[in-house]
N, C-alpha and C. Protein backbone atom coordinates (compact mmCIF):
# COMPACT_ATOMS: atom_id res chain seq x y z
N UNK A 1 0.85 -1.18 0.00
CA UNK A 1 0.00 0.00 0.00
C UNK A 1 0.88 1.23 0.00
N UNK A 2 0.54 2.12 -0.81
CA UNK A 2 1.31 3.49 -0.87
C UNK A 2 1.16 4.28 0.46
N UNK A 3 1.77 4.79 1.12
CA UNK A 3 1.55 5.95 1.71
C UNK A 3 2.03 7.55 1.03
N UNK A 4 0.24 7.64 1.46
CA UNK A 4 0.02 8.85 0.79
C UNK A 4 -0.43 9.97 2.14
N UNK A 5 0.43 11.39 1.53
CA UNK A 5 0.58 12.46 2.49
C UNK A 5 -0.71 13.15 2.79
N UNK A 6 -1.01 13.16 4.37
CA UNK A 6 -3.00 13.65 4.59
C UNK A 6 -2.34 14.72 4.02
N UNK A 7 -4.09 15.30 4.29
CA UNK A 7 -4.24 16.80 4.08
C UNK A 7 -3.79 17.47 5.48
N UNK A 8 -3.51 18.62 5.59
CA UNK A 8 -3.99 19.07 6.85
C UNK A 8 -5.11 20.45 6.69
N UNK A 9 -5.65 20.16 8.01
CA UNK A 9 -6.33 20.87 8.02
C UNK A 9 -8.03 20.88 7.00
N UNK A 10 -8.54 19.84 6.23
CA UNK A 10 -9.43 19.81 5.21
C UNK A 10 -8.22 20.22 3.50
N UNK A 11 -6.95 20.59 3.79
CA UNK A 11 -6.59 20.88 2.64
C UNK A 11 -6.42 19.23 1.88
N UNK A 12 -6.75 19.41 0.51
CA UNK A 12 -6.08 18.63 -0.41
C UNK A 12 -4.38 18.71 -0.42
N UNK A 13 -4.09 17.83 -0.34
CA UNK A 13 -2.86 17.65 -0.44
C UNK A 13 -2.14 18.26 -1.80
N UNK A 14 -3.09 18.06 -2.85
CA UNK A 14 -2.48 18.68 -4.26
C UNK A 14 -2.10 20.71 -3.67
N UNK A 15 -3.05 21.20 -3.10
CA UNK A 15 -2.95 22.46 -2.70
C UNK A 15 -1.50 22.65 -1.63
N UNK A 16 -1.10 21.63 -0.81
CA UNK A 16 0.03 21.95 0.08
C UNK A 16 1.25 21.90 -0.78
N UNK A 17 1.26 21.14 -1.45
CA UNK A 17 2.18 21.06 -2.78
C UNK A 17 2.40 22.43 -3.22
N UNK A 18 1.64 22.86 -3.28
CA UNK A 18 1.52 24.20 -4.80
C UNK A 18 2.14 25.74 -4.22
N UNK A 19 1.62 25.27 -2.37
CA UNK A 19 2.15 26.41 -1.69
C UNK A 19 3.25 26.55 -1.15
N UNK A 20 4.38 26.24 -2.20
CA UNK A 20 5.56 26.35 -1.64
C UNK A 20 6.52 27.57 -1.11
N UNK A 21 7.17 27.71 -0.12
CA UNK A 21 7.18 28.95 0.27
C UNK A 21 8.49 29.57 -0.78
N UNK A 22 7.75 31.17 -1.06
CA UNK A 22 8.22 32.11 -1.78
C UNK A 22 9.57 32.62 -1.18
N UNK A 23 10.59 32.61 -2.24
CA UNK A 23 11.57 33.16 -1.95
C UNK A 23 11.26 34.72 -1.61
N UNK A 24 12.09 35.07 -0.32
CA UNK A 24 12.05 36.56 0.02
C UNK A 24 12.63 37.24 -0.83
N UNK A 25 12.00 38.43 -1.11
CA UNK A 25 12.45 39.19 -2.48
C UNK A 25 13.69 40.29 -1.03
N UNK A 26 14.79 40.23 -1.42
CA UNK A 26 16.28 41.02 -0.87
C UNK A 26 15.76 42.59 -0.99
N UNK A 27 16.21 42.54 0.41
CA UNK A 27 15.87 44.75 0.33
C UNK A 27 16.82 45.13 -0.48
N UNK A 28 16.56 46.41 -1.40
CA UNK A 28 17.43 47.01 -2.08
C UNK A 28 18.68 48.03 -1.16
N UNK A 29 20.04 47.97 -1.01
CA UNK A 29 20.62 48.59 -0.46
C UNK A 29 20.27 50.07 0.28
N UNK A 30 20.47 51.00 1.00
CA UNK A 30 20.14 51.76 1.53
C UNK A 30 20.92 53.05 -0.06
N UNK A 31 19.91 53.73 0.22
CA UNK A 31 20.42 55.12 -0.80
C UNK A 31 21.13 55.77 -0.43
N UNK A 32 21.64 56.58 -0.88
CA UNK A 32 23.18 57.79 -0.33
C UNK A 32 22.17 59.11 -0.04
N UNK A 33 22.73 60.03 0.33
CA UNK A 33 21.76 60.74 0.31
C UNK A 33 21.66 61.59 -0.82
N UNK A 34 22.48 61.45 -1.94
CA UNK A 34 22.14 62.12 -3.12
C UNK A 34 20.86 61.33 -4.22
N UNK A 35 21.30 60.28 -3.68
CA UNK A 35 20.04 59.28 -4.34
C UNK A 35 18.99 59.68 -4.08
N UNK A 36 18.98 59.95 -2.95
CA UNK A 36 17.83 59.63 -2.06
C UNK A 36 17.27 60.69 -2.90
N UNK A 37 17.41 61.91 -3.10
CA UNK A 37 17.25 63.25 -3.14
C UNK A 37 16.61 63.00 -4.78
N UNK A 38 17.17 62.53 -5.85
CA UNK A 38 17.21 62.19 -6.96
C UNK A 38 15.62 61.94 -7.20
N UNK A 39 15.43 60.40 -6.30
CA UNK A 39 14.52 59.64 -6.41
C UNK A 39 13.50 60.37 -5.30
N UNK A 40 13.51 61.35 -4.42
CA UNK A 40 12.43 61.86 -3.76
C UNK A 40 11.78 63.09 -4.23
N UNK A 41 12.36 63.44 -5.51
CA UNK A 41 12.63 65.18 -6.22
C UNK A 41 10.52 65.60 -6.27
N UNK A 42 10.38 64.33 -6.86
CA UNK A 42 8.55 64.91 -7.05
C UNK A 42 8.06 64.97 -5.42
N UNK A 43 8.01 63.72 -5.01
CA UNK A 43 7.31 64.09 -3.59
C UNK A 43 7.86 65.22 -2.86
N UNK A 44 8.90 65.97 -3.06
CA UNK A 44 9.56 67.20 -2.46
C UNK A 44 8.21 68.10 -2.68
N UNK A 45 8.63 68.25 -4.26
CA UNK A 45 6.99 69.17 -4.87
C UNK A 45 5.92 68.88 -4.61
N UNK A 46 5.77 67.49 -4.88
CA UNK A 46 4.02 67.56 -4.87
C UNK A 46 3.66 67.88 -2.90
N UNK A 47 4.40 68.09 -2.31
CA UNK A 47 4.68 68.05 -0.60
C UNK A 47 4.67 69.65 -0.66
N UNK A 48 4.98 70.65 -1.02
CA UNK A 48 4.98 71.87 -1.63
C UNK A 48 3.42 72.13 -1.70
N UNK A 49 2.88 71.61 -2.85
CA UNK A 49 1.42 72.32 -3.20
C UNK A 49 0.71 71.64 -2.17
N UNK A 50 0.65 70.37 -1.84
CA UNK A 50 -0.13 69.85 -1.03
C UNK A 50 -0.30 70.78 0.61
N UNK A 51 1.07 71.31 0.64
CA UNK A 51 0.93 72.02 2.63
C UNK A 51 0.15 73.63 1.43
N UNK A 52 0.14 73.39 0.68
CA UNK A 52 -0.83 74.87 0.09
C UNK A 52 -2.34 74.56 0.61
N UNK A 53 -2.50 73.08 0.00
CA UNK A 53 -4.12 72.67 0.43
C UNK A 53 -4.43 72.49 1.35
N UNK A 54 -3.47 71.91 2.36
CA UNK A 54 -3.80 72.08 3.74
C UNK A 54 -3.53 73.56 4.38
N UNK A 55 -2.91 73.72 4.22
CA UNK A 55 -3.15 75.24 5.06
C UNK A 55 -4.79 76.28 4.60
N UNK A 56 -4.80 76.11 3.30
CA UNK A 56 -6.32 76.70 3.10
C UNK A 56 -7.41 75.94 2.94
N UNK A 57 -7.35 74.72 3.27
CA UNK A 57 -8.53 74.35 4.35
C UNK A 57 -8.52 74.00 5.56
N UNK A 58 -7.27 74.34 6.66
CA UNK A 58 -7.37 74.42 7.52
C UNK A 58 -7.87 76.03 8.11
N UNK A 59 -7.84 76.52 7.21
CA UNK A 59 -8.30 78.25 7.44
C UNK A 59 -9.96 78.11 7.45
N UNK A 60 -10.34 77.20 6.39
CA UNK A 60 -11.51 77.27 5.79
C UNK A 60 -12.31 76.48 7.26
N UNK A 61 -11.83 75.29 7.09
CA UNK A 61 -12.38 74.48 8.20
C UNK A 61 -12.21 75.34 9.76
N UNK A 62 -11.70 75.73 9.74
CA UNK A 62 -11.44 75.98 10.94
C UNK A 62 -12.24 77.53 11.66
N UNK A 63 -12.45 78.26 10.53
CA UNK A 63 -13.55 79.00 10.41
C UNK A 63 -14.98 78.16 10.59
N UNK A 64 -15.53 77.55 9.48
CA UNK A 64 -16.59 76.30 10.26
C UNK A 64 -16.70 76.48 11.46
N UNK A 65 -15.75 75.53 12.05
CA UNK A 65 -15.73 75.11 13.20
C UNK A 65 -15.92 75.78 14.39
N UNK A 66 -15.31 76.73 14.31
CA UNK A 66 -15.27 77.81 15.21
C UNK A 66 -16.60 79.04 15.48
N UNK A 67 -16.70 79.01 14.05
CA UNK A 67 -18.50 79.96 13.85
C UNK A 67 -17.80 80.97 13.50
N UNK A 68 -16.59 81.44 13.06
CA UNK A 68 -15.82 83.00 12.87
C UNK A 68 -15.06 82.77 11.74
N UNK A 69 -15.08 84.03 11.10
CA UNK A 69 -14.10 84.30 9.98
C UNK A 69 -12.52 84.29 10.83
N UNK A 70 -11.63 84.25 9.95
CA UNK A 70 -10.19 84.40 10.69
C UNK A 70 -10.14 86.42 10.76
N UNK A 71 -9.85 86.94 12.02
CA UNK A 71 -9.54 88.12 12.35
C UNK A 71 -9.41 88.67 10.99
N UNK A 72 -10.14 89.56 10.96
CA UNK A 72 -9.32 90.82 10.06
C UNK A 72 -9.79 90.53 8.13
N UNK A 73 -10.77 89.29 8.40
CA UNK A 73 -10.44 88.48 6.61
C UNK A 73 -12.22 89.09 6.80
N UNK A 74 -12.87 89.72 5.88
CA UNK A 74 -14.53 90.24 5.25
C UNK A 74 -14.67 88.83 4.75
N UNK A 75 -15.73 89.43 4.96
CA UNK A 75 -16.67 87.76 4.11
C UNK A 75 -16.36 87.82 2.79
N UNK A 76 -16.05 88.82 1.73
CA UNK A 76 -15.77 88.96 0.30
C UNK A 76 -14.49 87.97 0.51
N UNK A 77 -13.61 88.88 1.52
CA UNK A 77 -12.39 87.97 1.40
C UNK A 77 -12.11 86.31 1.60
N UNK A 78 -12.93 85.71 2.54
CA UNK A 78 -13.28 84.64 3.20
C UNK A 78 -13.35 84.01 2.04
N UNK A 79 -14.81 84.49 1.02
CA UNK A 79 -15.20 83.22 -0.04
C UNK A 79 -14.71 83.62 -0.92
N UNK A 80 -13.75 84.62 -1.23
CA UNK A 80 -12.80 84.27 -2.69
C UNK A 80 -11.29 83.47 -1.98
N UNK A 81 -11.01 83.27 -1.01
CA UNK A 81 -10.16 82.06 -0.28
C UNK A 81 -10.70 81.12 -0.93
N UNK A 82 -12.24 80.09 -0.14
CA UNK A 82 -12.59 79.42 -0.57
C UNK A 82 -12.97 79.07 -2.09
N UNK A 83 -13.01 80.10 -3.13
CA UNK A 83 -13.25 79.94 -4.87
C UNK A 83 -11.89 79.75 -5.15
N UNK A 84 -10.86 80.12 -4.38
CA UNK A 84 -9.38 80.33 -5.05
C UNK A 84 -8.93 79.16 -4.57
N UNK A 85 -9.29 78.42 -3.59
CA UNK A 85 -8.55 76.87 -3.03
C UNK A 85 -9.50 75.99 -4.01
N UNK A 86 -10.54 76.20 -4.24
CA UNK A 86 -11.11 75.11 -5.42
C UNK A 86 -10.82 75.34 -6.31
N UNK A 87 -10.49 76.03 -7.31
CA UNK A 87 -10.11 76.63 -8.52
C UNK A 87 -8.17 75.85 -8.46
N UNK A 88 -7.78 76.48 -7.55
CA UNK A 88 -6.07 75.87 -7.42
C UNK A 88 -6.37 74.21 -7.52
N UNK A 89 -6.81 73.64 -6.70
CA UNK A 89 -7.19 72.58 -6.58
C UNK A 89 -7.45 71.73 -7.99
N UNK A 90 -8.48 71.70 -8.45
CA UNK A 90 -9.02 71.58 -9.45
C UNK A 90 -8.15 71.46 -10.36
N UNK A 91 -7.13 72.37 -10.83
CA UNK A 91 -6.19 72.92 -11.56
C UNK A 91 -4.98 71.91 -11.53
N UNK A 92 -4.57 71.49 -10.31
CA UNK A 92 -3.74 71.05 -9.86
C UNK A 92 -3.85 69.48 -10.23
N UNK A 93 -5.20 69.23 -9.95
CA UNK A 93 -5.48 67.73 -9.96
C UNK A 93 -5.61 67.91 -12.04
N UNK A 94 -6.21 68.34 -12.62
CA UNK A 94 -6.22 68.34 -14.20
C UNK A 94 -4.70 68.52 -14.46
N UNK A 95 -3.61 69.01 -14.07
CA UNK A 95 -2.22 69.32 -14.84
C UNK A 95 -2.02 67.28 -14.37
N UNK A 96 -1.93 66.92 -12.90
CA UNK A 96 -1.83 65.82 -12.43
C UNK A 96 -2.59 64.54 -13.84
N UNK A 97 -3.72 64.98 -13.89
CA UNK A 97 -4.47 63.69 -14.32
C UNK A 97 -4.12 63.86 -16.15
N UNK A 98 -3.67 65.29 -16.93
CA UNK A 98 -3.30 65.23 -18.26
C UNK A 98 -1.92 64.94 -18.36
N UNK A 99 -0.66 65.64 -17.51
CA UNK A 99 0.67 65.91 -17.96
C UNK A 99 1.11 64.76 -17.24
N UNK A 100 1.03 64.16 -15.67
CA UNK A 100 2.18 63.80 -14.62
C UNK A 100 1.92 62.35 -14.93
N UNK A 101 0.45 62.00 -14.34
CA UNK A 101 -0.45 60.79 -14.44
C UNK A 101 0.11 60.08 -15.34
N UNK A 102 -0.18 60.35 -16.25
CA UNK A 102 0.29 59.42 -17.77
C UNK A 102 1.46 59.05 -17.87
N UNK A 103 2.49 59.78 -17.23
CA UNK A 103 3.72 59.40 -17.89
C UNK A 103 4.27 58.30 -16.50
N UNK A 104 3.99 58.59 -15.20
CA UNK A 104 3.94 57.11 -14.44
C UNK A 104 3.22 56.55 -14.52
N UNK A 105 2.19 56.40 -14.95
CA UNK A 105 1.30 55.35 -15.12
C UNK A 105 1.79 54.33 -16.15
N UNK A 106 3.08 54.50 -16.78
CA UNK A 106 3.90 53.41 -18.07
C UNK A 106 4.58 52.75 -17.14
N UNK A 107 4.82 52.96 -16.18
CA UNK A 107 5.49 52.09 -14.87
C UNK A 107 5.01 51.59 -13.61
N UNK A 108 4.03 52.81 -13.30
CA UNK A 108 3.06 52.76 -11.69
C UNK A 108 1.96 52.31 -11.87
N UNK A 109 1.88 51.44 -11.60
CA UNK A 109 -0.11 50.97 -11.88
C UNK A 109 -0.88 51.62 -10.54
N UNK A 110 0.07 52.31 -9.53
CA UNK A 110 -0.45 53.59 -8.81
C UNK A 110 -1.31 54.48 -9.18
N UNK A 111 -0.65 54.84 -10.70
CA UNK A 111 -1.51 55.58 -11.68
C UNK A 111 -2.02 55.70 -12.79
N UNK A 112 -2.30 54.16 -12.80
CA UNK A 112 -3.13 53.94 -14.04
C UNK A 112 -4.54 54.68 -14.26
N UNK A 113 -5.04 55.09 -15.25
CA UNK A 113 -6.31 55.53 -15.47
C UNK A 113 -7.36 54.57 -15.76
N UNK A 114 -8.44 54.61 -15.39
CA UNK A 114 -9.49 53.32 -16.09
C UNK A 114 -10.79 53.46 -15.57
N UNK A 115 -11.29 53.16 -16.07
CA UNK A 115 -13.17 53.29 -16.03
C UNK A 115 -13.65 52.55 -14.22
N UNK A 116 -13.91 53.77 -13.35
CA UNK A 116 -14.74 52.83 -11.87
C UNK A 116 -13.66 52.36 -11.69
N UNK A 117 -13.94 51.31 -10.87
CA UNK A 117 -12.66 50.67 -9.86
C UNK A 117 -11.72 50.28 -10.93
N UNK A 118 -11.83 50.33 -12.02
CA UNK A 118 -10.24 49.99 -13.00
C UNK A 118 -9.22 51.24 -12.83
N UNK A 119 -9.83 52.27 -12.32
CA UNK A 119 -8.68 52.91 -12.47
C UNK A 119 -8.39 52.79 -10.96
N UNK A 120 -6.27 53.80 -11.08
CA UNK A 120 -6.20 53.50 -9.47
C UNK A 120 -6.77 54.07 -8.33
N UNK A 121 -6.15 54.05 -7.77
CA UNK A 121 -6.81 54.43 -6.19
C UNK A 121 -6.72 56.11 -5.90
N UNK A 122 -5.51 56.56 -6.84
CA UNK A 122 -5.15 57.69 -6.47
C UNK A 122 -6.57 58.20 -7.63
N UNK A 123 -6.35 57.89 -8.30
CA UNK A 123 -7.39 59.01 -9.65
C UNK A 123 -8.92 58.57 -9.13
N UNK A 124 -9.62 57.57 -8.29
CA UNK A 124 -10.46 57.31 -7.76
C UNK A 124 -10.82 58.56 -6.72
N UNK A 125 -9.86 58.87 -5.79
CA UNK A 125 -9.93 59.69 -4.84
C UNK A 125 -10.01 61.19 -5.61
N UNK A 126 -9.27 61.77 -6.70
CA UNK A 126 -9.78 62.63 -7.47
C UNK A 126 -11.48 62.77 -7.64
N UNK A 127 -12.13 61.72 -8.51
CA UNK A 127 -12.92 61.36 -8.09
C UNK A 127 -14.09 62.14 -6.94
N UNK A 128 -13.78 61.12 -5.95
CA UNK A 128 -14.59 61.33 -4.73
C UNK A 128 -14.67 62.87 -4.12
N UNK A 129 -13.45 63.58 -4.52
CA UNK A 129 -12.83 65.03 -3.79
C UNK A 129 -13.42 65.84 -4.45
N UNK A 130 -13.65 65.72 -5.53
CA UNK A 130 -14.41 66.37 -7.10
C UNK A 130 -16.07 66.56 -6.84
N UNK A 131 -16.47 65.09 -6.48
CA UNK A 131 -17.67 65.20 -5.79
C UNK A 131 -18.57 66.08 -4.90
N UNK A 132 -17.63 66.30 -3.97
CA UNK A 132 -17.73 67.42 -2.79
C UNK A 132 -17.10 68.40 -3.33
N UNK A 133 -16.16 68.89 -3.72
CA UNK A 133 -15.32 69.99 -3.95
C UNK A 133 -16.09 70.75 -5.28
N UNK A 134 -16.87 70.30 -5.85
CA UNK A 134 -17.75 70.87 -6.84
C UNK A 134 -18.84 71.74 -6.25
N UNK A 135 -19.48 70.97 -5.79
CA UNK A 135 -20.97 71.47 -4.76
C UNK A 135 -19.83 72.36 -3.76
N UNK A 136 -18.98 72.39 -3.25
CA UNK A 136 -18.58 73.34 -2.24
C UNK A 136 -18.26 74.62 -2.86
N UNK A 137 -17.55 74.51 -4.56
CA UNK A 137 -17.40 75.69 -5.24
C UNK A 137 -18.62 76.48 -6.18
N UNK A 138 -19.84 75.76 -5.78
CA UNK A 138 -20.24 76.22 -6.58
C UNK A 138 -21.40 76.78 -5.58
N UNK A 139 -21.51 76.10 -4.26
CA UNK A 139 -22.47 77.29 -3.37
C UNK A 139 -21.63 78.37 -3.47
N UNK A 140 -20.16 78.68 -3.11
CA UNK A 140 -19.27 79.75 -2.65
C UNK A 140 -19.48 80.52 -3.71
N UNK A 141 -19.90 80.44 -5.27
CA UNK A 141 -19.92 81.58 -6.50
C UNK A 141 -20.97 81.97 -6.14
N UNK A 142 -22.64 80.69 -5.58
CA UNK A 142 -23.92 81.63 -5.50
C UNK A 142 -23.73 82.56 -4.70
N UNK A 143 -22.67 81.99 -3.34
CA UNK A 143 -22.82 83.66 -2.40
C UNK A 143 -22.41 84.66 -2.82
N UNK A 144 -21.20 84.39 -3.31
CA UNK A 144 -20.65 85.47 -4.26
C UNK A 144 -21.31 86.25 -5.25
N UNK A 145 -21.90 85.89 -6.45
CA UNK A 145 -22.82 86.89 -6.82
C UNK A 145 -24.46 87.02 -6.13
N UNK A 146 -24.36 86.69 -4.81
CA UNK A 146 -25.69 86.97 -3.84
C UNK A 146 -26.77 86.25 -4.45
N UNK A 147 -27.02 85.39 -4.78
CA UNK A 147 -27.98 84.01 -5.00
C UNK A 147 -28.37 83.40 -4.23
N UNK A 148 -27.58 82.75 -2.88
CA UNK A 148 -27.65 82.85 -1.84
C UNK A 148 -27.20 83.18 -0.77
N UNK A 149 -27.46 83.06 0.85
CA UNK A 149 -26.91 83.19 1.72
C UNK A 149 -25.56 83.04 2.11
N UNK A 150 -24.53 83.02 2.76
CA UNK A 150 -23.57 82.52 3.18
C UNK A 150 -23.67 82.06 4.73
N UNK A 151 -23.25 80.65 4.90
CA UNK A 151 -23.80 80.38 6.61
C UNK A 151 -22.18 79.75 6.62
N UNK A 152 -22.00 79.60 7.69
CA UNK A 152 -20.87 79.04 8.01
C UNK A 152 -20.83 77.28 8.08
N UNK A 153 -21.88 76.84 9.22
CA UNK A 153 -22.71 75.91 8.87
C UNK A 153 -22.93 75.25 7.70
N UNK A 154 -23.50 76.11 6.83
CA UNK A 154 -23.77 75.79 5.63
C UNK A 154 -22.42 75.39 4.67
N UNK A 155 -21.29 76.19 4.52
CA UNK A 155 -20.04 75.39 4.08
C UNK A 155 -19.34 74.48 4.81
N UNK A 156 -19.49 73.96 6.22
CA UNK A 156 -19.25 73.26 6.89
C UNK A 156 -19.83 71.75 6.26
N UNK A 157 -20.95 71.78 6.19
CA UNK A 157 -22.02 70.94 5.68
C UNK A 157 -20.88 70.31 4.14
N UNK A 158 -21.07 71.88 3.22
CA UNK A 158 -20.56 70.92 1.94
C UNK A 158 -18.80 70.72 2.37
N UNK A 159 -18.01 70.55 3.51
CA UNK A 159 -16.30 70.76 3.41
C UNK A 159 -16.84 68.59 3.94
N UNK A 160 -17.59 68.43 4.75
CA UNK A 160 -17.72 67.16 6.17
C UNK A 160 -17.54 66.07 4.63
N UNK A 161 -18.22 66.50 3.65
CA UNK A 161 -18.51 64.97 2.45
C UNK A 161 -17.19 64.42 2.11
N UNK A 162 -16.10 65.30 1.68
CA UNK A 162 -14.76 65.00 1.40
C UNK A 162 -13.65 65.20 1.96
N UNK A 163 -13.67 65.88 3.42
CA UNK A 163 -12.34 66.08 3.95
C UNK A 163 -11.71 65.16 3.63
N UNK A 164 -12.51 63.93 4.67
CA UNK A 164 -11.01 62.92 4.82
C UNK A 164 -10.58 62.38 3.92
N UNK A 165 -11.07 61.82 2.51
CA UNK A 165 -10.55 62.08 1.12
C UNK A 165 -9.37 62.36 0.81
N UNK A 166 -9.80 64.06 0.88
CA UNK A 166 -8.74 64.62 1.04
C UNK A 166 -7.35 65.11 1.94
N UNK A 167 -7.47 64.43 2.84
CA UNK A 167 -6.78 64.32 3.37
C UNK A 167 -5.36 63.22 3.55
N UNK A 168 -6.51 61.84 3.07
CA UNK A 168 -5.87 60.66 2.68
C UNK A 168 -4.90 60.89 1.77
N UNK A 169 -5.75 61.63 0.57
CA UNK A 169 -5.00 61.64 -0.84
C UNK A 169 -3.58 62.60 -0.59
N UNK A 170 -3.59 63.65 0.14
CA UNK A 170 -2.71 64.64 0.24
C UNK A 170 -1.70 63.53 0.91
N UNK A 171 -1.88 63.14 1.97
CA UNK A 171 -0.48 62.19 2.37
C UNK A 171 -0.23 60.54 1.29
N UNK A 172 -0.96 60.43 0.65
CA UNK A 172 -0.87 59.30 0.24
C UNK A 172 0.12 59.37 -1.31
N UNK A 173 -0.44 60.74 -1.88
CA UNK A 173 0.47 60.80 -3.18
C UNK A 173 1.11 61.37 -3.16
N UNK A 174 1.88 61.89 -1.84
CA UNK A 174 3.28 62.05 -1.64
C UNK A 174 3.96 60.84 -1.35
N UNK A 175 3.22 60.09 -0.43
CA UNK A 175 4.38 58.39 -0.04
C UNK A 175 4.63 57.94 -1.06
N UNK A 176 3.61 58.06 -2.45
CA UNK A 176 3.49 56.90 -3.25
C UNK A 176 4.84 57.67 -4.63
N UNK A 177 4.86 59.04 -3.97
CA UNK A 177 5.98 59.61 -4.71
C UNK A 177 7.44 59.48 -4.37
N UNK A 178 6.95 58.87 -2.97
CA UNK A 178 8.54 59.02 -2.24
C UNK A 178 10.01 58.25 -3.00
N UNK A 179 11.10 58.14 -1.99
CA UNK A 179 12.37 57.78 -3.03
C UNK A 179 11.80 56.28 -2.84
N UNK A 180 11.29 55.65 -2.01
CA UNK A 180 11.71 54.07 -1.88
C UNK A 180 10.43 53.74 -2.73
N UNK A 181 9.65 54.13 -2.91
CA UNK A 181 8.62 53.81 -3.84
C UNK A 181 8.95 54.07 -5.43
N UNK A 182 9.24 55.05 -5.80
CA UNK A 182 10.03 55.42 -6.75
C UNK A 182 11.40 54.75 -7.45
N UNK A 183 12.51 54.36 -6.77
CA UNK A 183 13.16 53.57 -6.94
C UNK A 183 12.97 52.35 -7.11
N UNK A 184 12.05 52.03 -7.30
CA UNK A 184 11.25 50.19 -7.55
C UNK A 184 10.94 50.14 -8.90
N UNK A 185 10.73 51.66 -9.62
CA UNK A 185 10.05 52.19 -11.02
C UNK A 185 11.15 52.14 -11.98
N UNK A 186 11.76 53.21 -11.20
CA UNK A 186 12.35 53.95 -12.21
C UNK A 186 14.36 54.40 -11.98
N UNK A 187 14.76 54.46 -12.98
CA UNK A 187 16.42 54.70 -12.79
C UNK A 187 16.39 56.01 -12.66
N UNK A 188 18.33 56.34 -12.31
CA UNK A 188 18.20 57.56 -11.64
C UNK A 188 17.58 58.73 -13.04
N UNK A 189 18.66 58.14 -14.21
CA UNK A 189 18.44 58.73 -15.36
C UNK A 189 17.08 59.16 -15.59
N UNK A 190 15.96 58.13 -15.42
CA UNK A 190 14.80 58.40 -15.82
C UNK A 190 14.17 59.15 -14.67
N UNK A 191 14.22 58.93 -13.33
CA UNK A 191 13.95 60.18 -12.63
C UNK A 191 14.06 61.68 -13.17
N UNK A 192 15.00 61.92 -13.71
CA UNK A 192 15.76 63.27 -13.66
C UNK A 192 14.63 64.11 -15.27
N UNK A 193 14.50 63.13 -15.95
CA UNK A 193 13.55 63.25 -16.82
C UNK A 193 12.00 63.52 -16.32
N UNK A 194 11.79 63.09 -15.39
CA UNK A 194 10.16 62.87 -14.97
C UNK A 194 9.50 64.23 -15.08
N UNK A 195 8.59 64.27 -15.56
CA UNK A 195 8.17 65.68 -15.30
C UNK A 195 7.14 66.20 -14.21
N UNK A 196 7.53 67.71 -13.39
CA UNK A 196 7.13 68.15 -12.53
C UNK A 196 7.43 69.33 -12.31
């Protein structure tokens, strides 16, 4: 009689076979710090505009929150802040999704484009931020040419749909820019090319 190897656990034995353990893929040496610098050059920038977006919606929000304009800022001034952080915004994410997007996306499936969940995670969250960030710019023009009211409340209401979104996305497509993520892509040569 053969002896033949149980299963464990309910497994078929053909399945314990198959799961043979994976060689550990070797860390890549540590970078110099000129490397480092090379391969971190976009997340430097995109880390740049991003403390832009946070700082003017931490103005924005934080007004909300509080029930007060920031000292010294008119309500004219207040909601052309808020038209000028959606407008930058907006702007920022279209140069991203025509010029930057495309050209890692031949290497990053970070940033691939594609229809609903085919595309990635980052252009998804565009997306979702777009959602809210539309309706938030477009009450701020009715107040602006006096269509309607301005409540504080009331932009509070449209900022609650997408913060954390945006918030995610702001730290997330900087990591995903960083050197050690980056260096998995791309050479130094082709770094230096990348555009930004």
């Amino acid at each position: 009689m053969e002896d033949k190897p149980e299963a464990i656990a309910g497994q078929p034995v053909e399945s314990l076979k198959a799961e043979a353990p994976k060689p550990k893929e070797e860390e890549p040496p540590p970078l110099s710090d000129h490397d480092f610098k090379v391969y971190n050059r976009l997340a430097v920038k995109m880390e740049y505009f991003h403390d832009h977006f946070r700082r003017s919606w931490n103005l924005l929000w934080g007004a909300c929150t509080s029930g007060r304009r920031p000292q010294g800022m008119s309500l004219k001034q207040f909601i052309a802040e808020g038209v000028q952080f959606a407008e930058h915004l907006t702007a920022h994410h279209g140069i991203e999704e025509n010029y930057v997007f495309p050209h890692l996306a031949k290497k990053m499936p970070e940033f691939k484009a594609g229809r609903g969940n085919g595309a990635a995670e980052l252009l998804r969250q565009h997306r979702e931020i777009h959602a809210g960030l539309d309706a938030f710019e477009a009450y701020l023009r009715r107040c602006r040419a006096g269509e309607d009211d301005f409540a504080l409340d009331a932009l509070r209401a449209r900022m609650e749909t997408w913060g954390e979104v945006l918030w995610t996305h702001l730290d997330q497509e900087v990591k995903t820019l960083g050197a050690e993520n980056m260096r998995r892509y791309w050479t130094k040569e082709e770094m230096n090319r990348l555009p930004m």
